[in-house]
PDB file of N, CA and C in Angstrom:
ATOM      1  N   UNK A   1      96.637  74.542 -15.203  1.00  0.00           N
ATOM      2  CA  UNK A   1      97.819  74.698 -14.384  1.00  0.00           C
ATOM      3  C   UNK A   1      97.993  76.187 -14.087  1.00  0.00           C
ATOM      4  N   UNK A   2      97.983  76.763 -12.830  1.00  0.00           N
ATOM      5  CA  UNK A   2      98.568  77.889 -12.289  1.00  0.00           C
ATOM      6  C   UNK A   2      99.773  78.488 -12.264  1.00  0.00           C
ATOM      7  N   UNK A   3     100.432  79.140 -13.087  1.00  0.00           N
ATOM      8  CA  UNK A   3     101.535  80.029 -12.414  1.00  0.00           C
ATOM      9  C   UNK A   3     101.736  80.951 -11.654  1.00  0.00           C
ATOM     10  N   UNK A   4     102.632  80.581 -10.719  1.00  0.00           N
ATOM     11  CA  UNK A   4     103.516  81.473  -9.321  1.00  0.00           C
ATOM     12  C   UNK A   4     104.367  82.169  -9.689  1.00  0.00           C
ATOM     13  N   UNK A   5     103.726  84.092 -10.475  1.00  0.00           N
ATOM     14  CA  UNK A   5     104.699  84.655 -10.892  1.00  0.00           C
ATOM     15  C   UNK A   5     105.851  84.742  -8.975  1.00  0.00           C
ATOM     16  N   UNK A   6     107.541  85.098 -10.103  1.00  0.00           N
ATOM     17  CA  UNK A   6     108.064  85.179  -9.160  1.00  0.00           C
ATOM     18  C   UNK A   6     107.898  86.288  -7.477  1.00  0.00           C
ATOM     19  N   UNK A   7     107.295  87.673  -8.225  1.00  0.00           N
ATOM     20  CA  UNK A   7     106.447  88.645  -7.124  1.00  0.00           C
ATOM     21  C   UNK A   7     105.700  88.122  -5.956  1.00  0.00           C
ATOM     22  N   UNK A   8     105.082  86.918  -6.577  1.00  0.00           N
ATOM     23  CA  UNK A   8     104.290  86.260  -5.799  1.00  0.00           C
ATOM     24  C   UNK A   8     104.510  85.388  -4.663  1.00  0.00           C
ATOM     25  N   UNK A   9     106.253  84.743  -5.520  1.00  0.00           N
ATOM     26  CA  UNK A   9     106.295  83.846  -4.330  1.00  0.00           C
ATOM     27  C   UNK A   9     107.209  84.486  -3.688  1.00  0.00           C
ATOM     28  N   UNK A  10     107.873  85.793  -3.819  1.00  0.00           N
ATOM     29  CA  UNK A  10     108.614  86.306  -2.966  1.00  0.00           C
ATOM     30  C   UNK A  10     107.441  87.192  -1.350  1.00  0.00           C
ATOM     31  N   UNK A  11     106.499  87.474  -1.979  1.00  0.00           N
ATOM     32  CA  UNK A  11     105.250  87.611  -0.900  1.00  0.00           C
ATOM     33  C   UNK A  11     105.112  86.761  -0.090  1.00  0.00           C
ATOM     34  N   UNK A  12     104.932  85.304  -0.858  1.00  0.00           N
ATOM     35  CA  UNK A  12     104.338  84.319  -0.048  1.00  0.00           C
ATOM     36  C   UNK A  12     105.556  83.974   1.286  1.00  0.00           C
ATOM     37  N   UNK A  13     106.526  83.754   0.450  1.00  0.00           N
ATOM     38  CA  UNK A  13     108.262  83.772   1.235  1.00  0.00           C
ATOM     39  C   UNK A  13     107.826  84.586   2.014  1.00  0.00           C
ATOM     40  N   UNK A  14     108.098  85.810   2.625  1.00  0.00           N
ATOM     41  CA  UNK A  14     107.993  87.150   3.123  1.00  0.00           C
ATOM     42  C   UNK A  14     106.849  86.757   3.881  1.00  0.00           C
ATOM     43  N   UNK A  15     105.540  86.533   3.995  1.00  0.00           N
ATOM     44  CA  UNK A  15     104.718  86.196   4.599  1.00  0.00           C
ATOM     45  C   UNK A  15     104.626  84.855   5.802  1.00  0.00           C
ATOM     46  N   UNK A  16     105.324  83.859   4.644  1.00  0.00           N
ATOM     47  CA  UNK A  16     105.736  82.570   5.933  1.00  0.00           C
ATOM     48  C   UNK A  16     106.532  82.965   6.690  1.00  0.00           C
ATOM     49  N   UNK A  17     107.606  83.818   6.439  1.00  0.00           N
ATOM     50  CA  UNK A  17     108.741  84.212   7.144  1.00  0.00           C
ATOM     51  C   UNK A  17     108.589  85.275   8.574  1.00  0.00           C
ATOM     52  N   UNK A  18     107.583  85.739   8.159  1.00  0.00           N
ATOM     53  CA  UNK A  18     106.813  86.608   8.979  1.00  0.00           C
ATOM     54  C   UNK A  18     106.354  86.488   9.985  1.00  0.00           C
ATOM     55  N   UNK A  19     105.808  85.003   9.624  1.00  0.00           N
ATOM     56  CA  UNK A  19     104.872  84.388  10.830  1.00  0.00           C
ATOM     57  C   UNK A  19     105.391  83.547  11.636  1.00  0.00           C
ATOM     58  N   UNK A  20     106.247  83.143  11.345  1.00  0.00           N
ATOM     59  CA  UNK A  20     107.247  81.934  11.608  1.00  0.00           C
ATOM     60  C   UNK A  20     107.698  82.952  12.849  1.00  0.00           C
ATOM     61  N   UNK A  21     108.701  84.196  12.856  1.00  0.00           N
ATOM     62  CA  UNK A  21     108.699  85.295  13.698  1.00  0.00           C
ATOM     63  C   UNK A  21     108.292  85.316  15.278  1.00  0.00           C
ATOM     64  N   UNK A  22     106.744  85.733  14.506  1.00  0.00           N
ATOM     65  CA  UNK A  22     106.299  86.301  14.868  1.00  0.00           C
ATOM     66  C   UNK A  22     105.429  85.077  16.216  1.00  0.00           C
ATOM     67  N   UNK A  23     105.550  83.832  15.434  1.00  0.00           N
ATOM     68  CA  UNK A  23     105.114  82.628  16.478  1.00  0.00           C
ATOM     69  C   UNK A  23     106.155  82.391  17.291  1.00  0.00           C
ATOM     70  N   UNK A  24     107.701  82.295  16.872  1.00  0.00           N
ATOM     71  CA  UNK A  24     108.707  82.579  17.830  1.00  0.00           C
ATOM     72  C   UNK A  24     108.516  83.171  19.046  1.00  0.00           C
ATOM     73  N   UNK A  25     108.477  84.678  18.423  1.00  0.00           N
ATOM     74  CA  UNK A  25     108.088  85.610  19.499  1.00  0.00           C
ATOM     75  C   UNK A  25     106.950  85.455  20.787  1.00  0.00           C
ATOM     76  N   UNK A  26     105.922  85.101  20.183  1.00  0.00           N
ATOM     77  CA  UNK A  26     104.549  84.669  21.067  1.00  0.00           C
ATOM     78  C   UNK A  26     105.262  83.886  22.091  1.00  0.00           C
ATOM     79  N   UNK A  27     106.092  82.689  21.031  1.00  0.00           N
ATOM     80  CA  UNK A  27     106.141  81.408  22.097  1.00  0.00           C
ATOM     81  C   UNK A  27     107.312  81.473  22.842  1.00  0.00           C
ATOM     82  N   UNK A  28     108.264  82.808  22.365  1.00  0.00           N
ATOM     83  CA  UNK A  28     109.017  82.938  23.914  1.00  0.00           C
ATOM     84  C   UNK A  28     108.690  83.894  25.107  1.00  0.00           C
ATOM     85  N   UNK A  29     107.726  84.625  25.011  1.00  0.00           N
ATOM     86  CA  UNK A  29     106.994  85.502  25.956  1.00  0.00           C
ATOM     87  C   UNK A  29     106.042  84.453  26.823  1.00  0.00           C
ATOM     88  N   UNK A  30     105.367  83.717  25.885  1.00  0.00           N
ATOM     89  CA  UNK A  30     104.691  82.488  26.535  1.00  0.00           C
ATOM     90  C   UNK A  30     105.904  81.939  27.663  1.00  0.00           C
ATOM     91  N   UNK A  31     107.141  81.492  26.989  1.00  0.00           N
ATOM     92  CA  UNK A  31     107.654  80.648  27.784  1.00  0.00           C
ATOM     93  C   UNK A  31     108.451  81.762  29.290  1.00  0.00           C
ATOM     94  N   UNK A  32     108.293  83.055  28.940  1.00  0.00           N
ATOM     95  CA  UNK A  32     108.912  83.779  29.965  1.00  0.00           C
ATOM     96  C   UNK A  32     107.843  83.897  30.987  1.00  0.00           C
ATOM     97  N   UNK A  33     107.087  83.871  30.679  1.00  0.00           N
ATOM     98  CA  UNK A  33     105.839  84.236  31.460  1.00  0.00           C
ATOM     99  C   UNK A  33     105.817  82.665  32.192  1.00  0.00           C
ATOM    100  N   UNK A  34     105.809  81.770  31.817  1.00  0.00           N
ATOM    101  CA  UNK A  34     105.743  80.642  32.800  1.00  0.00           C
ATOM    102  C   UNK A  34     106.710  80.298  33.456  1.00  0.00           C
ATOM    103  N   UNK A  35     108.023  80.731  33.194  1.00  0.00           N
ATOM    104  CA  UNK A  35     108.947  80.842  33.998  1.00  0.00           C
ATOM    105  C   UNK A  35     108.922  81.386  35.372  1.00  0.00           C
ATOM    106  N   UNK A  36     108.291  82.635  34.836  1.00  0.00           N
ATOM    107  CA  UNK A  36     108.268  83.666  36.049  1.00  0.00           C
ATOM    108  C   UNK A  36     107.147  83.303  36.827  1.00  0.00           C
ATOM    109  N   UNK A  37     105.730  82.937  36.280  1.00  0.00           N
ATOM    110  CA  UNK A  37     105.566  82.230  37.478  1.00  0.00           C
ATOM    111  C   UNK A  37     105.543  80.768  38.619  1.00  0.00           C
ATOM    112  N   UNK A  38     106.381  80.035  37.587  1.00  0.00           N
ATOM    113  CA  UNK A  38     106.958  79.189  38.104  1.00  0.00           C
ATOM    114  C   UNK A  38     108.140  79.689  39.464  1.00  0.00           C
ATOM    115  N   UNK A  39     108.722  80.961  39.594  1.00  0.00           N
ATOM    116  CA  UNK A  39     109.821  81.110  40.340  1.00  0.00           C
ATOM    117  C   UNK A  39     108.721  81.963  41.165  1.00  0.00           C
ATOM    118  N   UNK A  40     107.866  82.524  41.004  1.00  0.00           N
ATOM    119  CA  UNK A  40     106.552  83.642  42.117  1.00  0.00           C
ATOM    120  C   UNK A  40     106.453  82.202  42.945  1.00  0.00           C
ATOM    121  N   UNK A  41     106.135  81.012  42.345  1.00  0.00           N
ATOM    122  CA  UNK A  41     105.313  79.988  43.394  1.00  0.00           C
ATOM    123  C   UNK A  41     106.018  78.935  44.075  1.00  0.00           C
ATOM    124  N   UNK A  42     107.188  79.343  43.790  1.00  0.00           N
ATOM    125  CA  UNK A  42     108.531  78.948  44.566  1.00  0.00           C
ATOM    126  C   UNK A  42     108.834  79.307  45.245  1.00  0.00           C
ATOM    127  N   UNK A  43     109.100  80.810  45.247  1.00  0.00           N
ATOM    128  CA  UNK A  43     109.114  81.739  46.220  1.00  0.00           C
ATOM    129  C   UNK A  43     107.858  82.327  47.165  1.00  0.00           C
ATOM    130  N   UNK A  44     106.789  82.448  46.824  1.00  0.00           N
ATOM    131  CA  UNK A  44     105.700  83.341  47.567  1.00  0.00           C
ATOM    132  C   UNK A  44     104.643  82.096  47.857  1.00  0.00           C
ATOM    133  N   UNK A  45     104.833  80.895  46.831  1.00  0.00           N
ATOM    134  CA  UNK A  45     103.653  80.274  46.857  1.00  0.00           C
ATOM    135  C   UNK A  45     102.586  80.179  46.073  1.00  0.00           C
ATOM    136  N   UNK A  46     100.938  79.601  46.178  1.00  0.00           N
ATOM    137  CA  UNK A  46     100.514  80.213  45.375  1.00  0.00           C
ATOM    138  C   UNK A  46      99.904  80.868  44.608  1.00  0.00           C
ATOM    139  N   UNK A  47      99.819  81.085  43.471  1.00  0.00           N
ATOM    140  CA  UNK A  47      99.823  82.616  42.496  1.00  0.00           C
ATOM    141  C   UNK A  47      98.577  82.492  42.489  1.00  0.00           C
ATOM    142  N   UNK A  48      97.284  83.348  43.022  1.00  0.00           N
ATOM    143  CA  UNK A  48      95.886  83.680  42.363  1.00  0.00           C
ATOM    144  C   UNK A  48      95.652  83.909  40.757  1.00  0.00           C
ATOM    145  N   UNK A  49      94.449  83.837  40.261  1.00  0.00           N
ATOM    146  CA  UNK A  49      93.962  84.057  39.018  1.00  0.00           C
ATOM    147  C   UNK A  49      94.384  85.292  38.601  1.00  0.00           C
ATOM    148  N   UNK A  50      94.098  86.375  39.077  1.00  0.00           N
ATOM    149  CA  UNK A  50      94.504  87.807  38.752  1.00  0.00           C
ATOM    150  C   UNK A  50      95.907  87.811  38.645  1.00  0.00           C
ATOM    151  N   UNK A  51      97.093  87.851  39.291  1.00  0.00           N
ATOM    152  CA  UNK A  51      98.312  87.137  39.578  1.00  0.00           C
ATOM    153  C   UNK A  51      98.679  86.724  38.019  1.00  0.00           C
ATOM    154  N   UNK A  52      98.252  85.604  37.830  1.00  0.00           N
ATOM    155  CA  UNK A  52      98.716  84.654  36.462  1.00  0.00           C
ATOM    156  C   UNK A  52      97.980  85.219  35.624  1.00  0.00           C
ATOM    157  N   UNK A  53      96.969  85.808  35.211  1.00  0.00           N
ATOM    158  CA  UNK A  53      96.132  86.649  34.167  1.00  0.00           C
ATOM    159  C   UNK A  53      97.355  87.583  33.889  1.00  0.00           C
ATOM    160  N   UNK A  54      97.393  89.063  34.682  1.00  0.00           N
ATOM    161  CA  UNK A  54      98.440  89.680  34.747  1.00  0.00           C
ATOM    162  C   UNK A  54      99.639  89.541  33.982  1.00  0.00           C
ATOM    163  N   UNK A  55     100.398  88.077  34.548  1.00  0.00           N
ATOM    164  CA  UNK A  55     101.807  87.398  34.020  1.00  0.00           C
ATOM    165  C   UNK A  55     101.670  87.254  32.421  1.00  0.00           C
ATOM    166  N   UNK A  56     100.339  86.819  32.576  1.00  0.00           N
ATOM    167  CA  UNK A  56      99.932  85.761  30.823  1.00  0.00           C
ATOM    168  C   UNK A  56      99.740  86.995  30.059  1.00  0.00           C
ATOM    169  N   UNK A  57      99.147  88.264  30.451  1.00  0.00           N
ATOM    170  CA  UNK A  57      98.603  89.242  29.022  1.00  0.00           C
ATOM    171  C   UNK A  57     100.129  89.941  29.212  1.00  0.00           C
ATOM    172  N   UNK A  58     100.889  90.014  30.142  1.00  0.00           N
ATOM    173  CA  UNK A  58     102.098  91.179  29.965  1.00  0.00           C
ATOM    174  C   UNK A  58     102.863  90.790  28.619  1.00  0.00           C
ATOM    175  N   UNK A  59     103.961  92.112  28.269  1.00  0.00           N
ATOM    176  CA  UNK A  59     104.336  91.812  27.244  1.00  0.00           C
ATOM    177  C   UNK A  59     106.235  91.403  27.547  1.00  0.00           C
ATOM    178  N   UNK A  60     106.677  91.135  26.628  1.00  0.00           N
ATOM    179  CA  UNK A  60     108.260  90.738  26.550  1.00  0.00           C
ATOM    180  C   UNK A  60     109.465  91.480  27.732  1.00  0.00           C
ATOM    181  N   UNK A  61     109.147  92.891  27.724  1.00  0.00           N
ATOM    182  CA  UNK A  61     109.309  94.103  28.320  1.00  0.00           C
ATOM    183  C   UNK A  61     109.169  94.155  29.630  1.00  0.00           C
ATOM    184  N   UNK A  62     108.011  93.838  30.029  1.00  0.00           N
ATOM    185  CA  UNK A  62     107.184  94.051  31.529  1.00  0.00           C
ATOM    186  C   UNK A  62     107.983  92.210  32.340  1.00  0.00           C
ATOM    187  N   UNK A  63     107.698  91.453  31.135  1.00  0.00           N
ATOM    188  CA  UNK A  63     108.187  89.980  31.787  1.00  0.00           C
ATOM    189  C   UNK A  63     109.597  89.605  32.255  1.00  0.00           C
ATOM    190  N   UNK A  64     110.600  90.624  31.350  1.00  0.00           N
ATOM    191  CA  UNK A  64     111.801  90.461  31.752  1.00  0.00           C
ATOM    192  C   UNK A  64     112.446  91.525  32.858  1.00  0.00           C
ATOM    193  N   UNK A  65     111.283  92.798  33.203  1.00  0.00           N
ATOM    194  CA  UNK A  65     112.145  93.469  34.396  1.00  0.00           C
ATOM    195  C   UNK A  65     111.212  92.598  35.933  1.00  0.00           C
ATOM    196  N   UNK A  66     109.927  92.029  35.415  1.00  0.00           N
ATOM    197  CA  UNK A  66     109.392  91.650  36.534  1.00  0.00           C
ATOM    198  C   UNK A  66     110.581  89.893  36.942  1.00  0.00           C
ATOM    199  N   UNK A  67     110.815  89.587  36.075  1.00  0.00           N
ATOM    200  CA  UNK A  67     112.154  88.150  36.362  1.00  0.00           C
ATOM    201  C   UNK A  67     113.214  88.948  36.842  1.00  0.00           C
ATOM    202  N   UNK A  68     113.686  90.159  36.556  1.00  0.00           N
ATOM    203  CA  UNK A  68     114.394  90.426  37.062  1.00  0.00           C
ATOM    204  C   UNK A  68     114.841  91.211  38.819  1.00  0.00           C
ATOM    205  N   UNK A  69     113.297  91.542  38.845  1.00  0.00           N
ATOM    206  CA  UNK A  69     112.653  91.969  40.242  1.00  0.00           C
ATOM    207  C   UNK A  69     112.796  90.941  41.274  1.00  0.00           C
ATOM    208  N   UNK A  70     112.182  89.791  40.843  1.00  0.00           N
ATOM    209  CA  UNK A  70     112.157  88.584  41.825  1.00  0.00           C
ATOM    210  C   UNK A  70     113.650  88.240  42.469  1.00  0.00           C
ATOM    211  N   UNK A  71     114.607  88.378  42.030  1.00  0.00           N
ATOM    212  CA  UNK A  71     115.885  88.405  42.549  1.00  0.00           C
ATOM    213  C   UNK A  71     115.536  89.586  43.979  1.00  0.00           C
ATOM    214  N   UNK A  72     115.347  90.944  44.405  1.00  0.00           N
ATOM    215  CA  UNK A  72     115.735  91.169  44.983  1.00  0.00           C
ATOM    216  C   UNK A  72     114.591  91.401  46.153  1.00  0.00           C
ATOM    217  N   UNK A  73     113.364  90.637  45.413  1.00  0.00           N
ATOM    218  CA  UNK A  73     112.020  90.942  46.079  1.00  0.00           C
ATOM    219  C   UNK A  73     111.207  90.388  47.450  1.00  0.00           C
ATOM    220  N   UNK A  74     111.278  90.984  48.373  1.00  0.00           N
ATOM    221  CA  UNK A  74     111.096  90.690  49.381  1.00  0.00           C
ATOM    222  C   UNK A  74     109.427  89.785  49.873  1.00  0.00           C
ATOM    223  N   UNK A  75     108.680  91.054  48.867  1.00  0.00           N
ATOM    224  CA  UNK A  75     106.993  90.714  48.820  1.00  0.00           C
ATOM    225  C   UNK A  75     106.590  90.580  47.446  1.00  0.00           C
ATOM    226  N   UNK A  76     105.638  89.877  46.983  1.00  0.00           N
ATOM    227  CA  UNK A  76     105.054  89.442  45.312  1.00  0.00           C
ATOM    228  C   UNK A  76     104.868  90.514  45.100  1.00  0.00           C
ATOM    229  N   UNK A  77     104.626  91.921  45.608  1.00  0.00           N
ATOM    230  CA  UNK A  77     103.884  92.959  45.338  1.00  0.00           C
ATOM    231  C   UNK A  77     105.600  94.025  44.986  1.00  0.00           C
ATOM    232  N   UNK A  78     106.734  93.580  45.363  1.00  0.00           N
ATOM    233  CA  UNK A  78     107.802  94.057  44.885  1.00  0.00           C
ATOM    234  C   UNK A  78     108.233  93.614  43.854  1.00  0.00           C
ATOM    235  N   UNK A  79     107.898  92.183  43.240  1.00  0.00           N
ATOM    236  CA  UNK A  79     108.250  91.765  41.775  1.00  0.00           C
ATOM    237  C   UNK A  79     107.321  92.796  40.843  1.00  0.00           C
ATOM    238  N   UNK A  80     106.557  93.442  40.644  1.00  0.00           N
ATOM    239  CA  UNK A  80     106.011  94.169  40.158  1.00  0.00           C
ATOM    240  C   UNK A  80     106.359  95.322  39.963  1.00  0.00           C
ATOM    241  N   UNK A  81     106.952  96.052  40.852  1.00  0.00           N
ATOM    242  CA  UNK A  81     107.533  97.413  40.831  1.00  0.00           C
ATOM    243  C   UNK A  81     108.369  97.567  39.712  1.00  0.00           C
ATOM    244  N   UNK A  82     108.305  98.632  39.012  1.00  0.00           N
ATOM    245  CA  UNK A  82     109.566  99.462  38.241  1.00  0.00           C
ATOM    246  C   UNK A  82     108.813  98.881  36.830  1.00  0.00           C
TER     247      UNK A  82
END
């Protein structure tokens, strides 16, 4: 039989907790990113490979001023700016 000094399972805690996070995180950038181009191909039509590559590697940061671009964006190439 193994014992789980307590050090240990406060790591292990700390570690699930971590990831748990950190998959959050992934999976709401994931979900911003398909948002946004769900509203590009609403608006412009649609989105080329480069386009959605672009959307998919950006980060949390870049995804929420480019959603916020599309509000005043005339051309796909103005959701990008700033």
């Amino acid at each position: 039989m193994s014992y789980v000094m307590i050090a240990e399972r406060r790591g292990i805690a700390k570690g699930l907790e971590q990831g748990l996070e950190q998959g959050l995180e992934q999976g709401q950038v994931k979900g911003q990113a398909d948002l946004l181009l769900r509203q590009i191909q609403r608006r412009f039509g649609a989105v080329d490979a480069a386009v959605e590559q672009r959307i998919r590697a950006a980060g949390a940061d870049d995804l929420e001023t480019w959603s916020l671009n599309i509000v005043d964006a005339t051309t796909l190439e103005d959701v990008f700016r700033g």
